[in-house]
C-alpha atoms as a PDB file:
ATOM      1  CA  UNK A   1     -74.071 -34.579  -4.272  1.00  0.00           C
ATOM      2  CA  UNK A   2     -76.676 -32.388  -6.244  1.00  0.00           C
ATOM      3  CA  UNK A   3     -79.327 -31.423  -5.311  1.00  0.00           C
ATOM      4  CA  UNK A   4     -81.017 -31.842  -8.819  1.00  0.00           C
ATOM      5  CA  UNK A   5     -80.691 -30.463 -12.158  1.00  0.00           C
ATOM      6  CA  UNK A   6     -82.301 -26.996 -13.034  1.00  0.00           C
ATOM      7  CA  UNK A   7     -82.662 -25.618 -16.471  1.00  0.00           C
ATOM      8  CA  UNK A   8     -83.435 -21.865 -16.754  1.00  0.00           C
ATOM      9  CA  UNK A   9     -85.008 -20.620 -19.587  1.00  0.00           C
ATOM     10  CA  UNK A  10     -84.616 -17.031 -19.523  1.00  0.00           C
ATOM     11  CA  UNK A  11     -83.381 -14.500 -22.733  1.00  0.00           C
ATOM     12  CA  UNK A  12     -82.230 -11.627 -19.998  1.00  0.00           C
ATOM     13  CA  UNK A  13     -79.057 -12.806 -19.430  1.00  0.00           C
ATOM     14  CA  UNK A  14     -78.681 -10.425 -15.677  1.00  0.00           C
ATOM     15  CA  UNK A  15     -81.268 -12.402 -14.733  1.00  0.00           C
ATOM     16  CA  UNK A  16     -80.280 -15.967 -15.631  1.00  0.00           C
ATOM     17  CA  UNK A  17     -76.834 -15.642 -14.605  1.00  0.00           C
ATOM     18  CA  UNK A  18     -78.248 -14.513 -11.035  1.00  0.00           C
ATOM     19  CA  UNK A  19     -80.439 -17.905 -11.358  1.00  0.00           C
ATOM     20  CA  UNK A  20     -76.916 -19.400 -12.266  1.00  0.00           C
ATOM     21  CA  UNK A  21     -74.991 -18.396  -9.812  1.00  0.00           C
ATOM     22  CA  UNK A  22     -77.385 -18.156  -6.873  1.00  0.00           C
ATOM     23  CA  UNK A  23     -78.853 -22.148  -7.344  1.00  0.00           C
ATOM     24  CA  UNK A  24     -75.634 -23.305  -8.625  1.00  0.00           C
ATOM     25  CA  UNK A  25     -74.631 -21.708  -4.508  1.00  0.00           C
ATOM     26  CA  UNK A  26     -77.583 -23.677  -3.260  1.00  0.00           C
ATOM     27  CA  UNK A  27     -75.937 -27.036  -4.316  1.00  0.00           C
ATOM     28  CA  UNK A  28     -78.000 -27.747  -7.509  1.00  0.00           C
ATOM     29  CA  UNK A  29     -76.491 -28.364 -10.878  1.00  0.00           C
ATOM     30  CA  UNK A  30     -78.075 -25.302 -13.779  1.00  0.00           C
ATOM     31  CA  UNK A  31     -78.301 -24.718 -16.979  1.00  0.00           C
ATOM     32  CA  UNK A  32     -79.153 -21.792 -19.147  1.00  0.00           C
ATOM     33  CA  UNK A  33     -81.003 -21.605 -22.538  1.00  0.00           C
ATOM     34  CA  UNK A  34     -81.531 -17.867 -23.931  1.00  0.00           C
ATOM     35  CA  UNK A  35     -84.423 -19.564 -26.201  1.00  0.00           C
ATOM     36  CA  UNK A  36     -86.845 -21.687 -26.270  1.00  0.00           C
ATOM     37  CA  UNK A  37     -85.429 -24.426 -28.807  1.00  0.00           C
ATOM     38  CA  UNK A  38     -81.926 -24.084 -27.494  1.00  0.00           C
ATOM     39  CA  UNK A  39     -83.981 -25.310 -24.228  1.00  0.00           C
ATOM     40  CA  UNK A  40     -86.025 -28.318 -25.891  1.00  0.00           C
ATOM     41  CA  UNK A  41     -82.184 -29.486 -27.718  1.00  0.00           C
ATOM     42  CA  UNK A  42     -81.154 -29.200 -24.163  1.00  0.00           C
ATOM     43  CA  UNK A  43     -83.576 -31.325 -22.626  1.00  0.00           C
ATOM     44  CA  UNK A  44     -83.533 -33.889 -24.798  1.00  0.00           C
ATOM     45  CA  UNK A  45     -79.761 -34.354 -24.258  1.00  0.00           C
ATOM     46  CA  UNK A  46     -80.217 -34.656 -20.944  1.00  0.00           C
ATOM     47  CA  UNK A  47     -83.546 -34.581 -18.399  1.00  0.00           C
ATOM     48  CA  UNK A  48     -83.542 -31.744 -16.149  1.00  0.00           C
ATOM     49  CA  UNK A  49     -85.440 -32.251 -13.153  1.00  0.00           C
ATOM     50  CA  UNK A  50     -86.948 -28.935 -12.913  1.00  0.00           C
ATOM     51  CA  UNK A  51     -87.816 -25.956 -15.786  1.00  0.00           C
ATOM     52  CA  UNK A  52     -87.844 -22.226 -14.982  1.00  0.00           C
ATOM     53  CA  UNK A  53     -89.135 -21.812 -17.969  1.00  0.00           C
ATOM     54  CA  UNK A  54     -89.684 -17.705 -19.250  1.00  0.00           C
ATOM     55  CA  UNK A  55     -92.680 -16.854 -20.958  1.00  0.00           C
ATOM     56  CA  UNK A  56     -91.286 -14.293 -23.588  1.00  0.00           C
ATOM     57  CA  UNK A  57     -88.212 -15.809 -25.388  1.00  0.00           C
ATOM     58  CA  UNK A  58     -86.926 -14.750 -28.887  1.00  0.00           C
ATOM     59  CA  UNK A  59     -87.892 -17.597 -30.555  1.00  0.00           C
ATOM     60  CA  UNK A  60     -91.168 -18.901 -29.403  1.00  0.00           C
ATOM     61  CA  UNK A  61     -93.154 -18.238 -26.405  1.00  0.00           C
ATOM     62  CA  UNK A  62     -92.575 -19.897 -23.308  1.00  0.00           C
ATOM     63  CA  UNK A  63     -96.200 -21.494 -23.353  1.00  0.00           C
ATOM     64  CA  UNK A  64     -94.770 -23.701 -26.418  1.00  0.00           C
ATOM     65  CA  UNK A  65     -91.839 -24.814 -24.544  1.00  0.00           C
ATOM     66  CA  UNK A  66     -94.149 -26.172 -22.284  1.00  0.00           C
ATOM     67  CA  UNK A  67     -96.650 -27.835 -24.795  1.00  0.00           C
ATOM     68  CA  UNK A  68     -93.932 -29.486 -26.903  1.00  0.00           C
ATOM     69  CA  UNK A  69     -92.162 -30.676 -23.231  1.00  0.00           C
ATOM     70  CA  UNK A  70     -95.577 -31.877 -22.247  1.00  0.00           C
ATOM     71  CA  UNK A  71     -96.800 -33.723 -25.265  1.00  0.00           C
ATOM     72  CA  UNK A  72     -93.508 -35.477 -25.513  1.00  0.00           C
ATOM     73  CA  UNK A  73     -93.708 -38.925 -23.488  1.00  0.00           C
ATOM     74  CA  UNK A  74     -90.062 -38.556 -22.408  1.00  0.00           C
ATOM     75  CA  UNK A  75     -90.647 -35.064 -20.865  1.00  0.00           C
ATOM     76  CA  UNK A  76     -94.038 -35.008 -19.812  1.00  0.00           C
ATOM     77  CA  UNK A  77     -93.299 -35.650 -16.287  1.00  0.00           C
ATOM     78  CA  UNK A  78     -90.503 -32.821 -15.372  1.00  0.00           C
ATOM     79  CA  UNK A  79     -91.543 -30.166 -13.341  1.00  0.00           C
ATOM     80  CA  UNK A  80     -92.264 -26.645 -15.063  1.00  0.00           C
ATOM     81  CA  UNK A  81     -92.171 -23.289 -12.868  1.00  0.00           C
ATOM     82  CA  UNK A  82     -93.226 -20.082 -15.188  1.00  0.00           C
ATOM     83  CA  UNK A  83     -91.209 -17.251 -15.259  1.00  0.00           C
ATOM     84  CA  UNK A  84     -93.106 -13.610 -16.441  1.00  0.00           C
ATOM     85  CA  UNK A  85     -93.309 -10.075 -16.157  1.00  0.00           C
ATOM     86  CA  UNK A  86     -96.950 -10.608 -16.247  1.00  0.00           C
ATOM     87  CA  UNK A  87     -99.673 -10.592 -13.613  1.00  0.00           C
ATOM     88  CA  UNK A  88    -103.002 -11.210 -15.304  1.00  0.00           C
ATOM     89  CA  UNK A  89    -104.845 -14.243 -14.116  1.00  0.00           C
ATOM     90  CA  UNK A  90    -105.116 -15.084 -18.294  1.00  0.00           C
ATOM     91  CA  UNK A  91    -101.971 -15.645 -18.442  1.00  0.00           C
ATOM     92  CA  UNK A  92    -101.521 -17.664 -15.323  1.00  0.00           C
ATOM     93  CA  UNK A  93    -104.375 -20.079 -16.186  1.00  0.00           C
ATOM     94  CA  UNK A  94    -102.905 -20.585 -19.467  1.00  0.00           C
ATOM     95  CA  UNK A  95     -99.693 -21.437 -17.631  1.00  0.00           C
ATOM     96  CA  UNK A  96    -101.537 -23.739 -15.833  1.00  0.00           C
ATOM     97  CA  UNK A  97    -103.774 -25.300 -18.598  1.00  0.00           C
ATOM     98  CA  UNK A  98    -100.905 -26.125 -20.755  1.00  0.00           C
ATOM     99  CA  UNK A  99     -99.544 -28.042 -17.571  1.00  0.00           C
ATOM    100  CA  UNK A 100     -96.899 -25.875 -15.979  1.00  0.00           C
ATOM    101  CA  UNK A 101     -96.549 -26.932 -11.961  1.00  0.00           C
ATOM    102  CA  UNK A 102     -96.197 -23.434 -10.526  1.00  0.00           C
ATOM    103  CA  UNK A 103     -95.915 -19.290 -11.652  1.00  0.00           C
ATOM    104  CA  UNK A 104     -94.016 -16.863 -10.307  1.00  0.00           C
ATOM    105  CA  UNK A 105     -94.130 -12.992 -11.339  1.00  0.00           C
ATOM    106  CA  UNK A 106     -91.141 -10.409 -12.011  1.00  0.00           C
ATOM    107  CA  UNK A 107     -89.478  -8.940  -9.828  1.00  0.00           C
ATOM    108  CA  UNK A 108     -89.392 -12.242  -7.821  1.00  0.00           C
ATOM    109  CA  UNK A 109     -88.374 -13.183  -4.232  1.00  0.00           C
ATOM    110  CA  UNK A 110     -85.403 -15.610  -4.559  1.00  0.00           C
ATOM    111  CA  UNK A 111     -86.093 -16.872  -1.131  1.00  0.00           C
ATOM    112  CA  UNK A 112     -89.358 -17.499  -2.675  1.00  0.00           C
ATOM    113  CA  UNK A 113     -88.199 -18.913  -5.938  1.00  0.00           C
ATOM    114  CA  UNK A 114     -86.047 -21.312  -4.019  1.00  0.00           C
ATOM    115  CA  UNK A 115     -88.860 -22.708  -2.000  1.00  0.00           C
ATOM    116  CA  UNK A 116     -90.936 -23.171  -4.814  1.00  0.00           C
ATOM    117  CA  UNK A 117     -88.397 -24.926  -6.721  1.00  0.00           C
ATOM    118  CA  UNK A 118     -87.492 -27.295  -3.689  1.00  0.00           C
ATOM    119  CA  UNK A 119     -91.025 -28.117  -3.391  1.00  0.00           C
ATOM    120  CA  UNK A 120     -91.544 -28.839  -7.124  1.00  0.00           C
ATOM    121  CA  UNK A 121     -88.528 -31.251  -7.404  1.00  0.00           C
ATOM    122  CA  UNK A 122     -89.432 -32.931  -4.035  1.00  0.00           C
ATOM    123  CA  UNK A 123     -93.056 -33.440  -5.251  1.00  0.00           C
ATOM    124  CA  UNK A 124     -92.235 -34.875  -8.939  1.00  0.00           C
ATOM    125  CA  UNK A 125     -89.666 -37.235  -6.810  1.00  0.00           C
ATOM    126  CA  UNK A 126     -92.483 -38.769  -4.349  1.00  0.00           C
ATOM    127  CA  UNK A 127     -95.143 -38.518  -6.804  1.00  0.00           C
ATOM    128  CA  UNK A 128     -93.813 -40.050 -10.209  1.00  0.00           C
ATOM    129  CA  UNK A 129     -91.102 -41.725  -8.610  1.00  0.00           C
ATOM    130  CA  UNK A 130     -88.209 -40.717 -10.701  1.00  0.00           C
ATOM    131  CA  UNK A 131     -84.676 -42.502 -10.384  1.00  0.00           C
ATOM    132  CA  UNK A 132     -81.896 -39.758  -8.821  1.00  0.00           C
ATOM    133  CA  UNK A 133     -79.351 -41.134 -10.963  1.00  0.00           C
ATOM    134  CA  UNK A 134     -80.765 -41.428 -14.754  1.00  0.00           C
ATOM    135  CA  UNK A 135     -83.618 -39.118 -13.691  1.00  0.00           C
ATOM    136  CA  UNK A 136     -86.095 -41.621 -15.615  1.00  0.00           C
ATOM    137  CA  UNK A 137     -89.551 -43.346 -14.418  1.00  0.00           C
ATOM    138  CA  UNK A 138     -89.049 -46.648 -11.954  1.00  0.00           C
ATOM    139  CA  UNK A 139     -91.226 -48.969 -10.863  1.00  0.00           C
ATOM    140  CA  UNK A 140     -95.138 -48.448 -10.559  1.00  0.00           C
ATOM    141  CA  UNK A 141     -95.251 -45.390 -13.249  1.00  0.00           C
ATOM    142  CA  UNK A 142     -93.754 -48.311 -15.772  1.00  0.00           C
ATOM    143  CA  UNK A 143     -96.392 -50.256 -14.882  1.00  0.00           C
ATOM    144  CA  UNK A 144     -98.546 -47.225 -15.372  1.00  0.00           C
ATOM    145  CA  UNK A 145     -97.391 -46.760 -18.502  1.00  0.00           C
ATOM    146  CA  UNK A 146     -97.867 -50.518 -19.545  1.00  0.00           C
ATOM    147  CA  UNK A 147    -101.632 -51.130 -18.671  1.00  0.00           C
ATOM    148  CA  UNK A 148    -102.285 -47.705 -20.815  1.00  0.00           C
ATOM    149  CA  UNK A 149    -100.807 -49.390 -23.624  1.00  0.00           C
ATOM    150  CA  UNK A 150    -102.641 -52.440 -23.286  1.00  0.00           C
ATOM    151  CA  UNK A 151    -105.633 -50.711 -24.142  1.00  0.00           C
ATOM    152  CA  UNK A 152    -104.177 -49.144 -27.135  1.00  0.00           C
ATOM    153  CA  UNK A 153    -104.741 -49.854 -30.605  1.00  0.00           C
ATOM    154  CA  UNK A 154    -101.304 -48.818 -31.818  1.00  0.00           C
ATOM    155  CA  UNK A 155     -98.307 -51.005 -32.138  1.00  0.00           C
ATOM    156  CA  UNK A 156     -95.472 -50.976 -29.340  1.00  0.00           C
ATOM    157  CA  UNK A 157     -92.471 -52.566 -28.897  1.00  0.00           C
ATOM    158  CA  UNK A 158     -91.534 -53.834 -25.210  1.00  0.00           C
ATOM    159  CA  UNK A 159     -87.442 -53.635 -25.011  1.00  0.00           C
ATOM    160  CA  UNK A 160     -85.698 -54.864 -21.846  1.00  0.00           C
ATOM    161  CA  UNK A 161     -82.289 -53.694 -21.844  1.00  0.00           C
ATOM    162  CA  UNK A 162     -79.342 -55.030 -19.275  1.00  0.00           C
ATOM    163  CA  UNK A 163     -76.127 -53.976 -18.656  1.00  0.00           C
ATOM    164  CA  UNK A 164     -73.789 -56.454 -18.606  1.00  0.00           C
ATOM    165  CA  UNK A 165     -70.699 -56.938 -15.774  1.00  0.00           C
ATOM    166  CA  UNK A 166     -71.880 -53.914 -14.333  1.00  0.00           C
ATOM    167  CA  UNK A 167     -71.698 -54.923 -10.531  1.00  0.00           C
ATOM    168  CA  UNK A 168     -68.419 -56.416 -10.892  1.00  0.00           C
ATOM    169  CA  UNK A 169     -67.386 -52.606 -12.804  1.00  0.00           C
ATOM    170  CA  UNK A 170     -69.143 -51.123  -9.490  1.00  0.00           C
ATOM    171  CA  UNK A 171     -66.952 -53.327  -7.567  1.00  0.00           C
ATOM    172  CA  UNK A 172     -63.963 -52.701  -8.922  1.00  0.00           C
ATOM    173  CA  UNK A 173     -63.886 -49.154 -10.260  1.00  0.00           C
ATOM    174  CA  UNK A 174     -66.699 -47.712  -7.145  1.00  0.00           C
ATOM    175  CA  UNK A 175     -70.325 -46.778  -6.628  1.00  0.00           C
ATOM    176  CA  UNK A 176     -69.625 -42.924  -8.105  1.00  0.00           C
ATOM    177  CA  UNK A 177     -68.010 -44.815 -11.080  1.00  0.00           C
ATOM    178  CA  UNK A 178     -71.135 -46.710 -11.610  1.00  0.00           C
ATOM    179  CA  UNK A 179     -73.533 -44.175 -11.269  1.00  0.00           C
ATOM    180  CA  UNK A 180     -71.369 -42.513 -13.871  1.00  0.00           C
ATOM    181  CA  UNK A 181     -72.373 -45.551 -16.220  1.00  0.00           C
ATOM    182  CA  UNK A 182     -76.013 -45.545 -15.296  1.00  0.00           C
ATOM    183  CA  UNK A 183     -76.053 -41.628 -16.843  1.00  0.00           C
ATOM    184  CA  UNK A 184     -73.947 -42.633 -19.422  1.00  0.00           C
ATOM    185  CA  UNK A 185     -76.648 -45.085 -20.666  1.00  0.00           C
ATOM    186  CA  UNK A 186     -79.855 -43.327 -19.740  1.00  0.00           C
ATOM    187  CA  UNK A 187     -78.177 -40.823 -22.087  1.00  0.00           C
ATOM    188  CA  UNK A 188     -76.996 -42.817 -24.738  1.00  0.00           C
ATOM    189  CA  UNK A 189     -80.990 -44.273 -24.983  1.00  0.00           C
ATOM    190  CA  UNK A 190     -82.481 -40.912 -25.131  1.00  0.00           C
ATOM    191  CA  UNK A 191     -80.165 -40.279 -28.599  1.00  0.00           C
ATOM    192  CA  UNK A 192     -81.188 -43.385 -29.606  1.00  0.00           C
ATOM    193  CA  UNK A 193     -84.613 -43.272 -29.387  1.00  0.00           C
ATOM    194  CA  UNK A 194     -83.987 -39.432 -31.004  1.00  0.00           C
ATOM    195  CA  UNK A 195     -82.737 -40.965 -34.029  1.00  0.00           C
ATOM    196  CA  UNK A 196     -84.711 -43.791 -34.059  1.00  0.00           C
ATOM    197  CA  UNK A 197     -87.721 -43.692 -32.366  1.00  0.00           C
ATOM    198  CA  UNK A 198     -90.828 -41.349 -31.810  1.00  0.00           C
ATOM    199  CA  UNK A 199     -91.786 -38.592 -29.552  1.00  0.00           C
ATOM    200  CA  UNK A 200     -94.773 -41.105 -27.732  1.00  0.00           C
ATOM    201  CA  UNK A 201     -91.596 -43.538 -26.768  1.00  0.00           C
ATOM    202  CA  UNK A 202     -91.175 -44.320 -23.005  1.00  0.00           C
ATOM    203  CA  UNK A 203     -87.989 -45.008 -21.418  1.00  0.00           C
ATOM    204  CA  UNK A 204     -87.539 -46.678 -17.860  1.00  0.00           C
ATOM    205  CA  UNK A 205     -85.199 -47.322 -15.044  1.00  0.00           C
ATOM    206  CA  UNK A 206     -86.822 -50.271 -13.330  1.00  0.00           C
ATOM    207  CA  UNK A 207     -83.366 -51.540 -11.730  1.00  0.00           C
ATOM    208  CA  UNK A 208     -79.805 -50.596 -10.681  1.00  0.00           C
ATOM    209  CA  UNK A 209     -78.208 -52.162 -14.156  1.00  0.00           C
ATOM    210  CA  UNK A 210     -81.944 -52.695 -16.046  1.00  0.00           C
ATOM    211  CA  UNK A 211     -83.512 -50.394 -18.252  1.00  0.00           C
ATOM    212  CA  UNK A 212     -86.594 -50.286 -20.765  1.00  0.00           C
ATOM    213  CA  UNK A 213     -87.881 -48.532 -23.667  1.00  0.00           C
ATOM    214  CA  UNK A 214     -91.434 -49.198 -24.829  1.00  0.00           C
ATOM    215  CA  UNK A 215     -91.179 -47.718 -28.354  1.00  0.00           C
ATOM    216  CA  UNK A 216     -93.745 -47.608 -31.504  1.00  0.00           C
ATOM    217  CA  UNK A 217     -91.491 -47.053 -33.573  1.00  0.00           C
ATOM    218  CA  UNK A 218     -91.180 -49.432 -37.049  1.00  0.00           C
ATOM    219  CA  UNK A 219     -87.271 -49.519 -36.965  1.00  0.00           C
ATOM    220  CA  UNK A 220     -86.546 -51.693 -33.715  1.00  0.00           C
ATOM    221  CA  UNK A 221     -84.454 -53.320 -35.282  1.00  0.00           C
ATOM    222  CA  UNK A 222     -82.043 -50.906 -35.954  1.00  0.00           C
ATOM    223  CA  UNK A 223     -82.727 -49.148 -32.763  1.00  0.00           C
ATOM    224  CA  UNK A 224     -81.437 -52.222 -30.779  1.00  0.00           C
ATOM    225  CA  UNK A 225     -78.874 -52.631 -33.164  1.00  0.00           C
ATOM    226  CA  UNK A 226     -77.778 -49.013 -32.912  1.00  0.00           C
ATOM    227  CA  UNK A 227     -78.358 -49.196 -28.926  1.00  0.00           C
ATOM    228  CA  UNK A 228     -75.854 -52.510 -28.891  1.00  0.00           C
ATOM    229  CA  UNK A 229     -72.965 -50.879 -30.614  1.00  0.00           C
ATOM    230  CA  UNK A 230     -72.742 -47.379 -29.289  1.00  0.00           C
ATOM    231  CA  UNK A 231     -72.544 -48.842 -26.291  1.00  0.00           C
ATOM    232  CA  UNK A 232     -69.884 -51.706 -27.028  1.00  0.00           C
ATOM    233  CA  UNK A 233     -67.729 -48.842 -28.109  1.00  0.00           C
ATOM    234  CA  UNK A 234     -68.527 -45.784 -25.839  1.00  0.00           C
ATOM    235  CA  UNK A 235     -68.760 -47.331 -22.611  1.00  0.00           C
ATOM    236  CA  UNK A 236     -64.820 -47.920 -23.081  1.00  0.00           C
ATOM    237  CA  UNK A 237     -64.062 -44.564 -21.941  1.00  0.00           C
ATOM    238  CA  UNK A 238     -65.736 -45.432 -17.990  1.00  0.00           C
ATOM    239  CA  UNK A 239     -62.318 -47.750 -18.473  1.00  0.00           C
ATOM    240  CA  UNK A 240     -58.749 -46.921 -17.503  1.00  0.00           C
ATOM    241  CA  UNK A 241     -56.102 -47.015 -20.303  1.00  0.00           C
ATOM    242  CA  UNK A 242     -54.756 -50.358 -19.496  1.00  0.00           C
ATOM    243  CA  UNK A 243     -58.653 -52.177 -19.215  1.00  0.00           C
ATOM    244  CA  UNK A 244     -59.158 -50.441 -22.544  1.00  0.00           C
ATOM    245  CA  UNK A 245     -56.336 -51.959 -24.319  1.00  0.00           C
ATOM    246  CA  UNK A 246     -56.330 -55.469 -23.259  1.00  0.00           C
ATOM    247  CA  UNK A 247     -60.145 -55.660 -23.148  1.00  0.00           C
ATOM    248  CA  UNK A 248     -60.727 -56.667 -19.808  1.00  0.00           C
ATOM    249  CA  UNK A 249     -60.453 -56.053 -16.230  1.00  0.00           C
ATOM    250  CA  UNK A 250     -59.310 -57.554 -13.549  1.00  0.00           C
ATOM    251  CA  UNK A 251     -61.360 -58.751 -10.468  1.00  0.00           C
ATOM    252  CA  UNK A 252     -59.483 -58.708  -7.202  1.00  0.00           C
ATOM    253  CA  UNK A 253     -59.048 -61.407  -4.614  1.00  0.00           C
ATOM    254  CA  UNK A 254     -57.712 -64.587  -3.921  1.00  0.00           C
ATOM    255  CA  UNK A 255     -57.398 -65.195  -7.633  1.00  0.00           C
ATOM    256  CA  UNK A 256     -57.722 -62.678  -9.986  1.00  0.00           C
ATOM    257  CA  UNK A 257     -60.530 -62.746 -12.123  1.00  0.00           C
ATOM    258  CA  UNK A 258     -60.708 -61.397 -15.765  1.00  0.00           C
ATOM    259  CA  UNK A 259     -64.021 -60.055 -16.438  1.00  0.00           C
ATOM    260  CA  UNK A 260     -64.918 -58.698 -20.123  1.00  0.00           C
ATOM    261  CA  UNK A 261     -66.591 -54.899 -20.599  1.00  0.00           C
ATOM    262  CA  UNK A 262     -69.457 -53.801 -20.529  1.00  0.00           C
ATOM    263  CA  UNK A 263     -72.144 -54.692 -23.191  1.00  0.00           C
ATOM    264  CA  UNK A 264     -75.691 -54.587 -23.555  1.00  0.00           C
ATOM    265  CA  UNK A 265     -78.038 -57.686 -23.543  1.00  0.00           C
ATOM    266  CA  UNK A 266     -81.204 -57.112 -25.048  1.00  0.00           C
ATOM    267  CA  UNK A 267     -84.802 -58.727 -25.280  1.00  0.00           C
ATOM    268  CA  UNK A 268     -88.001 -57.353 -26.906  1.00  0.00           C
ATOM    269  CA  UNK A 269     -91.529 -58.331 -27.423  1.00  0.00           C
ATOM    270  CA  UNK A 270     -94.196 -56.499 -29.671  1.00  0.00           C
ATOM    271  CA  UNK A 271     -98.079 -56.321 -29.962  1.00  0.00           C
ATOM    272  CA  UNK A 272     -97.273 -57.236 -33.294  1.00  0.00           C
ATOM    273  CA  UNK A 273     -96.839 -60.566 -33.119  1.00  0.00           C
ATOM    274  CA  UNK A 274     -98.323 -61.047 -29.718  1.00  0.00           C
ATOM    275  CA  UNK A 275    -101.391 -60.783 -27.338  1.00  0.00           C
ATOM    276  CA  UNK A 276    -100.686 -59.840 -23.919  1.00  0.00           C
ATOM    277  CA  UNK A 277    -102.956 -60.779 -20.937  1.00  0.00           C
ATOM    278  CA  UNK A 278    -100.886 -58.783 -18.289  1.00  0.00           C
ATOM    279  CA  UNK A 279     -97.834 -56.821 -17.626  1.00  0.00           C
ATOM    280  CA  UNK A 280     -96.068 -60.017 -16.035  1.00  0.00           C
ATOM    281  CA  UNK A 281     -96.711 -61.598 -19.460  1.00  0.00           C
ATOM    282  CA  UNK A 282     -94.912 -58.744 -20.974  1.00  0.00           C
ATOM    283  CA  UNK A 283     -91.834 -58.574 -18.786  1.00  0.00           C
ATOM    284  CA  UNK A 284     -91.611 -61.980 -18.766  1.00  0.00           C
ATOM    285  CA  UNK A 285     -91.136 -62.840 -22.002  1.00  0.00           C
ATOM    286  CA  UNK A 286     -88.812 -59.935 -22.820  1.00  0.00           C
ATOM    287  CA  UNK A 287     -86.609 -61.234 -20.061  1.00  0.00           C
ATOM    288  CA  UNK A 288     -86.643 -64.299 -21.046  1.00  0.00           C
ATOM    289  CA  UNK A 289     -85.717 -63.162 -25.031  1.00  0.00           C
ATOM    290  CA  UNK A 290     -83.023 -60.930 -23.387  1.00  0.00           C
ATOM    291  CA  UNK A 291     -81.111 -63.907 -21.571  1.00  0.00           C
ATOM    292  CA  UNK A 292     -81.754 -65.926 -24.550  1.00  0.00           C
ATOM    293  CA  UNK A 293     -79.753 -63.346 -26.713  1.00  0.00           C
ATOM    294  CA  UNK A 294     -77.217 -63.156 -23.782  1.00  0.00           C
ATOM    295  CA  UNK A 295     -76.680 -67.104 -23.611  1.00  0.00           C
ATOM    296  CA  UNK A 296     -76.374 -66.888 -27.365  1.00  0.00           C
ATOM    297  CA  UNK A 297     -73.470 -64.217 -27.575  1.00  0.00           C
ATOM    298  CA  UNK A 298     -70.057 -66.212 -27.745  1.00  0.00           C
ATOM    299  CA  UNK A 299     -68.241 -63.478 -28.614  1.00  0.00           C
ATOM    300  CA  UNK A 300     -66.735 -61.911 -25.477  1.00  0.00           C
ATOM    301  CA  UNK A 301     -67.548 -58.597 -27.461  1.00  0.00           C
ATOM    302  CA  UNK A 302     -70.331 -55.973 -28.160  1.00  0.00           C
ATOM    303  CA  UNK A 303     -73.834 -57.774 -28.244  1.00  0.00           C
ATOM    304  CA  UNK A 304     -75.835 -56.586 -31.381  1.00  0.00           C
ATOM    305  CA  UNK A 305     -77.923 -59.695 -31.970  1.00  0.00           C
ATOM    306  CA  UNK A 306     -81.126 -58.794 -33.441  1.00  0.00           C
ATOM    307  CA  UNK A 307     -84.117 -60.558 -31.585  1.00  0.00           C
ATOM    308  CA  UNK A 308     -86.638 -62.599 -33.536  1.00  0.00           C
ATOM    309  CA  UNK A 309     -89.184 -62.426 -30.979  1.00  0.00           C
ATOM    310  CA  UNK A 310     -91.049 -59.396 -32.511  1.00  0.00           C
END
């Protein structure tokens, strides 16, 4: 298993393919970006959990990598190590006002690089309690998140999204199958909320097959909608060829089962037509909106029912 995801910012290609080769050998997963907005594209298709992010890059500087990553709800949290040729303490506090978790210097130790790196991924872990899977917030940081908003005066959206016959997929097809499905989605949310939503949205992992997005966005509508049937049709290929074709799969044991694919059940609330007295309140009633719209699909297909509870 990985050890986490790196992405290395870094123009000088002898030195990012060292990065490469040398973390990729300590039994994490990396990626290279020669500029700064091949890295921000990059990270928005998929959440690293730790930046070594180069101060002097073609395109922009390194210090508005880190600004746009760290004024961007979805990014704010992952871990940023500096990379420079510089050694003045201006720079380094700059580093460190825009946010950035750590600064090394060129030439670097590697042993030293690697420690710093362990310790930066191990600290965002235990500290903002990320999921290992989707990489995204859990639990109390949701929470977090939600009695901010309460205070707010702008407009949010509270979307509880479930995945449908996913333990009986886990059963069937495996747990490394499954966890296959949970980046799948995490994924599939983050272009979502790229298309349709704005750069203050938050998305969550609160459970195994549960996820949220807390959105401000006007369009929810067609976000959900969107959401539904990208899913309905994507999650197919997680299926063999034969569960594909007929539709369903089949459960073993004493009598086979046949249990439908994948969809998405959805539930939303919104400060626009409501007043919310606690979090509870809030995940309540999106629940409860989500297993309404599940009780109300009689389809046996993709859900894309449009909630009227918002």
């Amino acid at each position: 298993m990985s050890k986490g995801r790196i992405l290395v910012v870094e123009d000088d290609f002898d030195i990012s393919n060292m990065l490469r080769i040398y973390f990729s050998g300590q039994g994490y997963a990396v990626e290279v970006a020669p500029k700064g907005g091949d890295a921000l594209v990059s990270t928005r298709k998929q959440l690293p959990n730790l930046i070594v992010l180069d101060i002097n890059l073609p395109d922009m500087s390194g210090y508005d990598v880190c600004r746009e990553l760290r004024t961007t709800t979805r990014t704010s949290h992952i871990p940023i190590i500096f990379l420079t040729q510089k050694d003045e303490r201006s720079d380094k506090i700059a580093g460190l006002e825009l946010g950035a978790d750590d600064y090394i210097t060129k030439p670097f130790d590697i042993e030293e690089l690697k420690l710093r790196v362990q310790n930066a991924i191990t600290a965002a872990k235990r500290q903002t309690q990320i999921d290992p899977i989707s990489n995204l917030p859990t639990g109390s940081l949701i929470e977090d998140h939600l009695r901010t908003l309460m205070h707010s005066t702008r407009d949010w959206a509270y979307i509880d999204i479930k995945v449908n016959n996913f333990s009986m997929f886990s059963e069937v097809y495996g747990w490394a199958a499954g966890d296959e499905v949970i980046r799948f989605t995490a994924l599939l949310i983050g272009e979502i909320i790229d298309e349709f939503g704005t750069t203050d949205d938050y998305v969550g992992h609160p459970g195994r097959d549960n996820f949220v997005i807390i959105s401000h966005t006007a369009r929810t509508e067609d976000l959900i909608h969107r959401l539904t049937e990208r899913f309905a049709h994507e999650i197919k290929q997680h299926y063999s060829f034969i569960d594909r074709e007929r539709g369903y799969m089949l459960v073993p044991g004493d009598e086979q089962g046949q249990v439908d694919l994948m969809t998405l059940s959805v539930g939303a609330v919104s400060t626009r037509t409501h007043q919310f007295s606690d979090i509870r309140e809030i995940t309540e009633l999106a629940a409860e909106d989500r297993r309404r719209s599940r009780s109300g699909d009689t389809s046996g297909g993709e859900d894309t029912s449009i909630l009227t509870s918002w």
